[in-house]
Protein backbone atom coordinates (compact mmCIF):
# COMPACT_ATOMS: atom_id res chain seq x y z
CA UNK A 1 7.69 19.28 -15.13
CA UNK A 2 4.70 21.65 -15.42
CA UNK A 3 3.50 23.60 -12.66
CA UNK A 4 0.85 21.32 -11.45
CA UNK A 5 3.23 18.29 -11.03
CA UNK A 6 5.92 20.53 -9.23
CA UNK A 7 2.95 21.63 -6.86
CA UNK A 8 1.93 18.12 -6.25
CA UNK A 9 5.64 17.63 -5.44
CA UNK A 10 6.26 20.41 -2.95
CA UNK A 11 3.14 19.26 -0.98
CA UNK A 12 4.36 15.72 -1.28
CA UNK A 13 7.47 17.27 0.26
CA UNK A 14 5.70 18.84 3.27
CA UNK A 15 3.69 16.03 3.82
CA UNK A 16 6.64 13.80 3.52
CA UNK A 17 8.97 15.99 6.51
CA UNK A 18 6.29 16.24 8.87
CA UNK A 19 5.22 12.17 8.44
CA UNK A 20 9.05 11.04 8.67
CA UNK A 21 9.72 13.58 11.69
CA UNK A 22 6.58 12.41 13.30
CA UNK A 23 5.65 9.56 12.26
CA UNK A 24 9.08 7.80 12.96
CA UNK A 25 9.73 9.35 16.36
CA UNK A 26 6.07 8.46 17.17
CA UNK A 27 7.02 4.50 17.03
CA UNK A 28 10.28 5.46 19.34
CA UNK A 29 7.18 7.35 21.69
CA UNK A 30 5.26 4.38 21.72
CA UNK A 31 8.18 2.07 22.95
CA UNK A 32 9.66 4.81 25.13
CA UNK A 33 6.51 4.89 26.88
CA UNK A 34 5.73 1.24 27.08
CA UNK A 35 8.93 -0.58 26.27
CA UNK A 36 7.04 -2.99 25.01
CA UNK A 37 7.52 -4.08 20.74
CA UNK A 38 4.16 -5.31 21.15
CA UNK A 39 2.02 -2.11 21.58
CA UNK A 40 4.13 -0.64 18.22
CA UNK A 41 2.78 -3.64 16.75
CA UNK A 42 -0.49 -3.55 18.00
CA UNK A 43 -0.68 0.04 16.52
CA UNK A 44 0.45 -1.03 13.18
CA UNK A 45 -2.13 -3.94 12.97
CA UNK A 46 -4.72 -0.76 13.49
CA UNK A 47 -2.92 0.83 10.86
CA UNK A 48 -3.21 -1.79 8.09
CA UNK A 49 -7.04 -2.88 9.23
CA UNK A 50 -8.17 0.69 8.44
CA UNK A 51 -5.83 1.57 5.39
CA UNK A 52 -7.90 -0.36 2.67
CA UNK A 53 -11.01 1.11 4.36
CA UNK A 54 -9.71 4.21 3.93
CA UNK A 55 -8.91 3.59 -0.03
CA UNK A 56 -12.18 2.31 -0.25
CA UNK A 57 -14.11 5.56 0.80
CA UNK A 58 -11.15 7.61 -0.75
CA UNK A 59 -11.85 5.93 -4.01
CA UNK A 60 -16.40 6.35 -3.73
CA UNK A 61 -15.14 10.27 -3.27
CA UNK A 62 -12.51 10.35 -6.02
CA UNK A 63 -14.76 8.85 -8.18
CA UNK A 64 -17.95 10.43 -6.83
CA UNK A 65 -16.88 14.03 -6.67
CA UNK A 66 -12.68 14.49 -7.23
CA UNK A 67 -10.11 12.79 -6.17
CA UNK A 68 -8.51 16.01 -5.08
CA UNK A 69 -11.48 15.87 -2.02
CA UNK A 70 -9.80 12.49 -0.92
CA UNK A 71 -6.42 14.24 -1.14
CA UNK A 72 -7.23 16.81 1.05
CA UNK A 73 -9.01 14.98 3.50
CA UNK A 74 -6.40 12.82 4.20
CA UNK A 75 -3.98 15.68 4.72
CA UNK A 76 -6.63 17.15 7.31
CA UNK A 77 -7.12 14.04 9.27
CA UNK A 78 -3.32 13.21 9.76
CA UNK A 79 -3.32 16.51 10.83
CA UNK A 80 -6.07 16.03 13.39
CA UNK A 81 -4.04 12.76 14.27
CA UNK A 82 -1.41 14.45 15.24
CA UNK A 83 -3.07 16.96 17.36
CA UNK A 84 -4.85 14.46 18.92
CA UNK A 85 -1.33 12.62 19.70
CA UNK A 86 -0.48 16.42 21.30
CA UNK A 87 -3.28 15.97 23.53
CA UNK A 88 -3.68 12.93 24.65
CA UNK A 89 0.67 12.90 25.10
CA UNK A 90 1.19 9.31 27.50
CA UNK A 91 -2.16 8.32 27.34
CA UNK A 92 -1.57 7.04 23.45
CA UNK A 93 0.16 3.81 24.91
CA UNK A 94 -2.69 2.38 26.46
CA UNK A 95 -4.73 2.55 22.82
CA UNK A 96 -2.32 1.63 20.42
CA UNK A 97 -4.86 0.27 18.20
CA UNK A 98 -7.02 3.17 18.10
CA UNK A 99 -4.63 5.63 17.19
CA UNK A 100 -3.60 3.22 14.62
CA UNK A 101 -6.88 2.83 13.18
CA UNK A 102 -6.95 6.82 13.08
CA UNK A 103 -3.23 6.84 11.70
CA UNK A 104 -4.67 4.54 8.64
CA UNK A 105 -7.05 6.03 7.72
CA UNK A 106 -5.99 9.07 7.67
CA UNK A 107 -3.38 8.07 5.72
CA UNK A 108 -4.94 5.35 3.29
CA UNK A 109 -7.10 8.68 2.23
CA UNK A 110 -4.06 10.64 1.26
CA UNK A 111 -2.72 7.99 -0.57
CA UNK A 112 -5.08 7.26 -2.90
CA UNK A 113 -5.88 10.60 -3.70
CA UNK A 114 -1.73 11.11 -4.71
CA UNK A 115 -1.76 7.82 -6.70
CA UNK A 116 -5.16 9.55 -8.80
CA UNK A 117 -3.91 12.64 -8.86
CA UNK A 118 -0.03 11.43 -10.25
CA UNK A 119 -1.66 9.02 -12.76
CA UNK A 120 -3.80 12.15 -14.14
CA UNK A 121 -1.18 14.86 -14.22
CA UNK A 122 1.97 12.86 -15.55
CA UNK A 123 2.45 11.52 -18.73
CA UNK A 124 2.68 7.52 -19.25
CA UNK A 125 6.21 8.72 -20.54
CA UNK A 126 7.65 10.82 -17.77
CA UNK A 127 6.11 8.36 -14.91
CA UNK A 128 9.59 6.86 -14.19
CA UNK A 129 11.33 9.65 -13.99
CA UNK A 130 8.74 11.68 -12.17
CA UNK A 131 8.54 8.84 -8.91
CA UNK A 132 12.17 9.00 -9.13
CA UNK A 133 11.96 12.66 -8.46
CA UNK A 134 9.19 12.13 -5.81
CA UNK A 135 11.74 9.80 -4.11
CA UNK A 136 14.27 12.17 -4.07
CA UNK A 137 12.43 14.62 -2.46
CA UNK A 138 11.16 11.75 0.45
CA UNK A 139 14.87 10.93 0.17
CA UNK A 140 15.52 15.20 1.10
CA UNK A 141 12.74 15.34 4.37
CA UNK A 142 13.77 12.06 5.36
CA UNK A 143 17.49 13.03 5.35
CA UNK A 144 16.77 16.24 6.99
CA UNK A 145 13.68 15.31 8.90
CA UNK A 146 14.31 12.99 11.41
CA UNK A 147 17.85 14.81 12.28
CA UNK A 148 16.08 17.54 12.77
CA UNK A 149 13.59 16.06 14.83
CA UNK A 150 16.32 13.98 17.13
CA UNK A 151 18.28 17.08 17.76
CA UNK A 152 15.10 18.83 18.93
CA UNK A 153 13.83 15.79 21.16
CA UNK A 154 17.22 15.73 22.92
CA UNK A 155 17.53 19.40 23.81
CA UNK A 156 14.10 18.75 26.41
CA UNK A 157 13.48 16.81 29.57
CA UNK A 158 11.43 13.75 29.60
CA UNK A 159 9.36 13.44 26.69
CA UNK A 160 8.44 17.09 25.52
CA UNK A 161 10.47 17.34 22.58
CA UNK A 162 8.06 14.73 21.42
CA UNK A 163 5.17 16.99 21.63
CA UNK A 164 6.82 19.83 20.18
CA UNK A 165 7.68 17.54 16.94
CA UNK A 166 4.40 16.13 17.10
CA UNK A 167 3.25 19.88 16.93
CA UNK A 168 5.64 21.41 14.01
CA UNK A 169 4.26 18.33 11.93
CA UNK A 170 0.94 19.24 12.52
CA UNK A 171 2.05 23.04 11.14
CA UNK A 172 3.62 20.93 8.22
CA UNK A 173 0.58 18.88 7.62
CA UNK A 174 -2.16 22.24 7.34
CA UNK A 175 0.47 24.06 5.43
CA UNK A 176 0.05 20.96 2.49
CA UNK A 177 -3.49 21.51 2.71
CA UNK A 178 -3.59 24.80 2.15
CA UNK A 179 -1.69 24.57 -0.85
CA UNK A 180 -3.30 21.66 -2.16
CA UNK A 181 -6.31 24.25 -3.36
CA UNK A 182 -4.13 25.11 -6.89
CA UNK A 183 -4.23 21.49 -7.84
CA UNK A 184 -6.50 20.56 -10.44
CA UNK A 185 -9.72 19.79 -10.51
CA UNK A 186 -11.49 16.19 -11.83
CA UNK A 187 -13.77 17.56 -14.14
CA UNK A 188 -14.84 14.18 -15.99
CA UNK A 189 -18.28 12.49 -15.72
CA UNK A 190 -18.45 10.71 -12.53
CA UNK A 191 -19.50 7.08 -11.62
CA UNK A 192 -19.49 5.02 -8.74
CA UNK A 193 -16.55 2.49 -7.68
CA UNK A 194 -16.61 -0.31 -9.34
CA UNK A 195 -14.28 -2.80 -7.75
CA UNK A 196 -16.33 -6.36 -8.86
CA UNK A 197 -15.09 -5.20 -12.51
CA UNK A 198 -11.77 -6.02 -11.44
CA UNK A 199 -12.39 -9.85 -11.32
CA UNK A 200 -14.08 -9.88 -14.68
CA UNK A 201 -11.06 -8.08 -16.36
CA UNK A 202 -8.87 -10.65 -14.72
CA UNK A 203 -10.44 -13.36 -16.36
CA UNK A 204 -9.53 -11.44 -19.84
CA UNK A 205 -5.83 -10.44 -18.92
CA UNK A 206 -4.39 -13.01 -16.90
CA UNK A 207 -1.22 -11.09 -16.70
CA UNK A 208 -3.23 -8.76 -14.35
CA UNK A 209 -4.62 -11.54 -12.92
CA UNK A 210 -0.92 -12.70 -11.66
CA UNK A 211 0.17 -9.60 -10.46
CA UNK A 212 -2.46 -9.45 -7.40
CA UNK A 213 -0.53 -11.59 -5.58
CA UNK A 214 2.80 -9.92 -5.68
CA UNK A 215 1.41 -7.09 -3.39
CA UNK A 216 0.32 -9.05 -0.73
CA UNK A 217 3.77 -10.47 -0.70
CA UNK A 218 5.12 -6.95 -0.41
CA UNK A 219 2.94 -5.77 2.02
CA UNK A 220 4.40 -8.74 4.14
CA UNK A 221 7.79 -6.95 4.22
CA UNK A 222 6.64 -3.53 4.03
CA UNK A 223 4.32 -4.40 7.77
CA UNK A 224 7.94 -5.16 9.45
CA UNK A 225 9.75 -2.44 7.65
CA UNK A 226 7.42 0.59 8.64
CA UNK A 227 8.51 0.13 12.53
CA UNK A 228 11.36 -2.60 13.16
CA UNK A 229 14.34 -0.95 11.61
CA UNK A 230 14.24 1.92 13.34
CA UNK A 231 13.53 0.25 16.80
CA UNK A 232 16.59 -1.83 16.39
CA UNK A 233 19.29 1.23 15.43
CA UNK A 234 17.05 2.45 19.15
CA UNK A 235 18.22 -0.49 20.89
CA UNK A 236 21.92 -0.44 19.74
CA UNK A 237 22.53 3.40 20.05
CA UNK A 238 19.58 4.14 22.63
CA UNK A 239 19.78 7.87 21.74
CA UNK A 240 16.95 9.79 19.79
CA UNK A 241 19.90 12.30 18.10
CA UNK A 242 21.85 9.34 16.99
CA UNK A 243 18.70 7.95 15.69
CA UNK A 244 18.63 11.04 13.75
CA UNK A 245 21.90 11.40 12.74
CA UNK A 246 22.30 8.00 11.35
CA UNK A 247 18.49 8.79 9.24
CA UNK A 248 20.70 11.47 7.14
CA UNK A 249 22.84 8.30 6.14
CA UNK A 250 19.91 6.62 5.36
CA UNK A 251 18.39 9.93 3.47
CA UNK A 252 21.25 10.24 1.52
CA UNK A 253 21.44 6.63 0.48
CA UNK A 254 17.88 7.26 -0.67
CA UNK A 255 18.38 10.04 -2.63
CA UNK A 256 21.01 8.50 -4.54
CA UNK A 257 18.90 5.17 -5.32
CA UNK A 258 16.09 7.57 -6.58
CA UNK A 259 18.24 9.65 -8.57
CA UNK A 260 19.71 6.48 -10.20
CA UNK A 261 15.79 5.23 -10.51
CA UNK A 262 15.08 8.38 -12.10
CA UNK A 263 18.02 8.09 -14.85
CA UNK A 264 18.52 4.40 -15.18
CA UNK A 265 16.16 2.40 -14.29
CA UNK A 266 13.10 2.95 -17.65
CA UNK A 267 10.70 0.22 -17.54
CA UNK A 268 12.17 -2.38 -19.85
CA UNK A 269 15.28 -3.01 -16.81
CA UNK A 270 12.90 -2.69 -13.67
CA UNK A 271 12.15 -6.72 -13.71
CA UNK A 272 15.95 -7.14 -13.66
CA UNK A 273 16.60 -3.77 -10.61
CA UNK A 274 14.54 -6.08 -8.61
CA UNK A 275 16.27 -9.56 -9.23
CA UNK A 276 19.77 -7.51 -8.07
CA UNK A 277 18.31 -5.75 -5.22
CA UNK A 278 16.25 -8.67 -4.44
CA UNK A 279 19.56 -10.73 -3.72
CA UNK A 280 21.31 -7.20 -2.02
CA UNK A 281 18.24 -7.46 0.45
CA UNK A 282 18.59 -11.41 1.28
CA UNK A 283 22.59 -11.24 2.09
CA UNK A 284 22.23 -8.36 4.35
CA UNK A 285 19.30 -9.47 6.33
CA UNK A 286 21.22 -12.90 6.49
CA UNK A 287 23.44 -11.88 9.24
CA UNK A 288 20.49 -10.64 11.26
CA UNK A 289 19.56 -14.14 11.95
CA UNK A 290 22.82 -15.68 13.81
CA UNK A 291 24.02 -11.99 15.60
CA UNK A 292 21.91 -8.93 16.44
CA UNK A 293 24.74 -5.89 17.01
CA UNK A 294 25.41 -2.70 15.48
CA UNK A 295 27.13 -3.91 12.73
CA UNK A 296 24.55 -6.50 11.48
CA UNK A 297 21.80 -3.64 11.96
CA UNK A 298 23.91 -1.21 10.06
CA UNK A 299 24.23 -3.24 7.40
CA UNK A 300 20.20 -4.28 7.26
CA UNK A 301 19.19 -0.73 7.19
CA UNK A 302 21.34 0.59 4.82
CA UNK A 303 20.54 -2.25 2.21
CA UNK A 304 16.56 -1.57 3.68
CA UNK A 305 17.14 1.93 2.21
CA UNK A 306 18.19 0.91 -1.09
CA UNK A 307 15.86 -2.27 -1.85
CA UNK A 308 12.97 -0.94 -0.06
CA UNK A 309 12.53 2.27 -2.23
CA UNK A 310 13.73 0.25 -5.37
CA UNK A 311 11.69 -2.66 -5.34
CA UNK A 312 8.31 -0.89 -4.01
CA UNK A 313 8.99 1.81 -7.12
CA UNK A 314 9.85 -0.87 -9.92
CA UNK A 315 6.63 -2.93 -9.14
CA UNK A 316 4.42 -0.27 -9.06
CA UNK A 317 5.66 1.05 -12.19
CA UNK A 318 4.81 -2.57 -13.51
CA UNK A 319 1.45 -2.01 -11.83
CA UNK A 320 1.06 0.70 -13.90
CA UNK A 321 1.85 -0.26 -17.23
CA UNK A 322 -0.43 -3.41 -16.42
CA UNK A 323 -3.58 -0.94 -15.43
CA UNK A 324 -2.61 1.03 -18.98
CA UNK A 325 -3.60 -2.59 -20.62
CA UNK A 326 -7.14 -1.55 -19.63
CA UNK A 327 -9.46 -0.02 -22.37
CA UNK A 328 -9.50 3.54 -21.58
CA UNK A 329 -13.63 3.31 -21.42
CA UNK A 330 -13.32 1.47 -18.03
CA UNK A 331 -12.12 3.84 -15.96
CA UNK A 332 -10.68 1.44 -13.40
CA UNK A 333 -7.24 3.37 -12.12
CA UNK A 334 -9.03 3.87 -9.13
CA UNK A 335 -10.44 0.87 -8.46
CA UNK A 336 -7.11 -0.95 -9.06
CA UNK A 337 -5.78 1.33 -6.79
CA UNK A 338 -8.08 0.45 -4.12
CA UNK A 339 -8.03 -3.27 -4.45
CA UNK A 340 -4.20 -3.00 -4.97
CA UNK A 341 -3.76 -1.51 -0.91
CA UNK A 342 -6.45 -3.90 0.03
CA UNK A 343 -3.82 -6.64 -0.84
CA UNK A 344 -1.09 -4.40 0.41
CA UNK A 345 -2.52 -3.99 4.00
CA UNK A 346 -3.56 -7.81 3.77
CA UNK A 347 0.15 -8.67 3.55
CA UNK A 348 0.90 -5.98 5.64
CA UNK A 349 -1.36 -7.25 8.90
CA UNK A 350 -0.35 -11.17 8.51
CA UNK A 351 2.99 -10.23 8.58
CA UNK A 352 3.02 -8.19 11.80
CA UNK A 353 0.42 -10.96 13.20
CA UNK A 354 3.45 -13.24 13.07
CA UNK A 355 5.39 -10.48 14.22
CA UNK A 356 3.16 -10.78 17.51
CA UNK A 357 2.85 -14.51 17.76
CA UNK A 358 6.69 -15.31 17.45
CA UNK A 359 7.79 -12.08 19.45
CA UNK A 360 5.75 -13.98 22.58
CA UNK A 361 7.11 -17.14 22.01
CA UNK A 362 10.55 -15.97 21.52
CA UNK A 363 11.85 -12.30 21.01
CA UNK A 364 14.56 -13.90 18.70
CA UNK A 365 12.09 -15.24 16.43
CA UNK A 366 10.79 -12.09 14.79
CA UNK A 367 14.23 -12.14 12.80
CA UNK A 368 13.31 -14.73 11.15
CA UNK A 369 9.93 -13.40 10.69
CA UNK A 370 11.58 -10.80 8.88
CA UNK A 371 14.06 -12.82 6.72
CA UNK A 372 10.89 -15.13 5.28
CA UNK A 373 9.10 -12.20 4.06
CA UNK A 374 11.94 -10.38 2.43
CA UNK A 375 13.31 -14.01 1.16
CA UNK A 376 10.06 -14.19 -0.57
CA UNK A 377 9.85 -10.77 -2.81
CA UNK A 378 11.56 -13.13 -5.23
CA UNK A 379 8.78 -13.79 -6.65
CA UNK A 380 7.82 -10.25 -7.65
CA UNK A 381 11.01 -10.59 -10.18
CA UNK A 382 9.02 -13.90 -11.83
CA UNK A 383 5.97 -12.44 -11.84
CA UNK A 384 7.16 -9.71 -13.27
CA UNK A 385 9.62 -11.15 -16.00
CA UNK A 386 6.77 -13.64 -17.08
CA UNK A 387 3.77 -10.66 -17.11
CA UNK A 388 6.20 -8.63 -19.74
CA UNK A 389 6.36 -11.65 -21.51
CA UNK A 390 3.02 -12.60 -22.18
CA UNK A 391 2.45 -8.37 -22.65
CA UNK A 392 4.81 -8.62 -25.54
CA UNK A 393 3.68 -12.18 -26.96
CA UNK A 394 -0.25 -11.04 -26.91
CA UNK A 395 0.81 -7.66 -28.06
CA UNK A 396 -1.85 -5.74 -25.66
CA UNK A 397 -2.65 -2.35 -27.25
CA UNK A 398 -5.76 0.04 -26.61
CA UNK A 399 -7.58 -1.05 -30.02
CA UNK A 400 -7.11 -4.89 -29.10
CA UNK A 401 -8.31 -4.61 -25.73
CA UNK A 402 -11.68 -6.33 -24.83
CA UNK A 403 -13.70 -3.44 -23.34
CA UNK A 404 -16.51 -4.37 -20.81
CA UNK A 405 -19.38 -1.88 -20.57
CA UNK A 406 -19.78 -0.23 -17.40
């Protein structure tokens, strides 16, 4: 790795520790406060509403002026989220969607910027292993993180340890920004987002066209998997430390499945890594449907930790090789980025929607919420294995390419 991708790893990292110390505990703050699944919920809908908003005036900036201005300003708002959580302390539970809305877009900024910013810096070559590396290191902070965190919480009264988490990620979060000034600059001509160009290239590569879809379907089981697993190991051990403890499990497990990702996984295998972890994710979140105890929830968020991180990493490296399929003329990384976590969050907010609707008609119900939408990332292995084959049929290359003037 050269020094600019190691930079854009070690703020990753930073940014990484404080959002898994904070931003995990701050769903456990929520509930603590409330007791009440609903208001988590309520600030995830927030969340997802205000995510592809966020990608949306990320991606005017990145293309405007840098993308390294979008970076930045999404590591300065989370910041200011956080402080603002600091301040307001109880009061956050009676506007769950606001702070959610704040939390998104915040976030949705930083986002796109590190999508830009990786697809600039790293070769087409070294991608795989380079997002196996950048799981590793989430794998690290969220191994260390969250223990960390837990063991802190527990050593104060009532809910201060909160606020001094909530506080130390802050520190974390302006750190990251500070360093993000020795990043590179986007020194190209700029133009203005362009996301209508989308729909005319999909009329030209339909194997673009078909993968659209798939990341609404993940964002269905990435909406329940951002709060819900946690929540549940809550309920079972009802201890913030164990919480943490049982995250350096998890981190662990993670660092392993990106190390393997890194090594064995190159993008010829990826359809067939999410077939097998596909089926790994199905069994275990079987048992979650007929008995809710410790060892059923065990067993769900240890297999969470492995497919999760796999299948999210093997489709977007599929995403990628399908935006390389573009003439280089159009410029559209950014704009497939943009319209790519507008499907995301889409998935993302029907799924907790549900979430809402069947956790008032029956608490019991949301498990089966949660089975459908990891049931159906099934199809993400056959869009997958039949996009590589019309790829290799129509034998896309740069020179073949239709280009459409911008």
């Amino acid at each position: 790795m050269n020094s600019h991708q190691k930079r854009l790893l070690w703020i990753h990292g930073a940014y990484g520790l404080a959002s898994t110390m904070a931003g995990l505990f701050l769903n456990l703050y929520l509930w603590r406060i409330s007791n009440d699944m609903n208001v988590n919920a309520i600030y995830m809908i927030g969340t997802f509403l205000f995510g592809p908003l966020a990608f949306w005036v990320g991606g005017k900036i990145a293309k405007k002026f840098d993308r390294l201005f979008s970076y930045q300003l999404g590591i300065a708002l989370t910041a200011f989220f956080y402080i603002l959580v600091v301040l307001l302390q109880e009061t956050v539970a009676t506007i769950p969607f606001w702070i959610g809305v704040l939390s998104g877009f915040s976030t949705g900024m930083y986002w796109l910027g590190f999508f830009v910013i990786l697809y600039d810096i790293v070769e087409t070559k070294d991608r795989s292993a380079f997002m196996g590396k950048q799981m590793a290191v989430l794998g690290t902070v969220t191994t260390t993180g969250p223990a960390f965190a837990g063991f802190v919480i527990t050593r104060f009264d009532s809910l201060i340890g909160y606020t001094v988490i909530f506080t130390l990620a802050t520190i974390l979060f302006i750190t990251g920004f500070i360093l993000s000034f020795k990043l590179p600059r986007d020194h190209y001509a700029k133009r203005n987002l362009r996301i209508p160009l989308i729909f005319r290239f999909n009329r030209r590569f339909f194997t673009m066209k078909k993968m659209w879809p798939g990341w609404i379907i993940w964002g269905g089981c990435e909406g329940l998997i951002f709060f819900l697993p946690m929540l549940l190991i809550y309920q079972e051990l009802n201890s913030e430390f164990l919480v943490g403890l049982t995250t350096i499990l998890l981190g662990v497990i993670a660092i392993v499945s990106s190390l393997w990702h890194s090594k064995h996984n190159p993008f010829e295998k990826q359809h067939q890594t999410v077939l097998y972890t596909w089926i790994l994710y199905v069994i275990a979140a079987a048992p979650l449907l007929f008995n809710v105890n410790l060892f059923s929830v065990f067993v769900f968020i240890i297999a969470n930790e492995i497919c999760k991180a796999l299948l999210s990493v093997s489709y977007f490296g599929y995403f990628l090789k399908v935006v390389e399929v573009l003439p280089k003329r159009s410029g559209l990384r950014t704009e497939m980025l943009v319209y790519r976590e507008w499907l995301v969050n889409l998935g993302r907010t029907i799924s907790v929607l549900c979430f809402i609707f069947f956790h008032s008609v029956s608490p019991n119900l949301i498990f089966f919420v949660l089975f459908g939408t990891i049931f159906l990332q099934g199809i993400l292995y056959v869009i997958m294995v039949n996009g590589k084959s019309e790829m290799n049929r129509v034998d896309y290359d740069k020179h073949q390419a239709p280009s459409i003037p911008s």
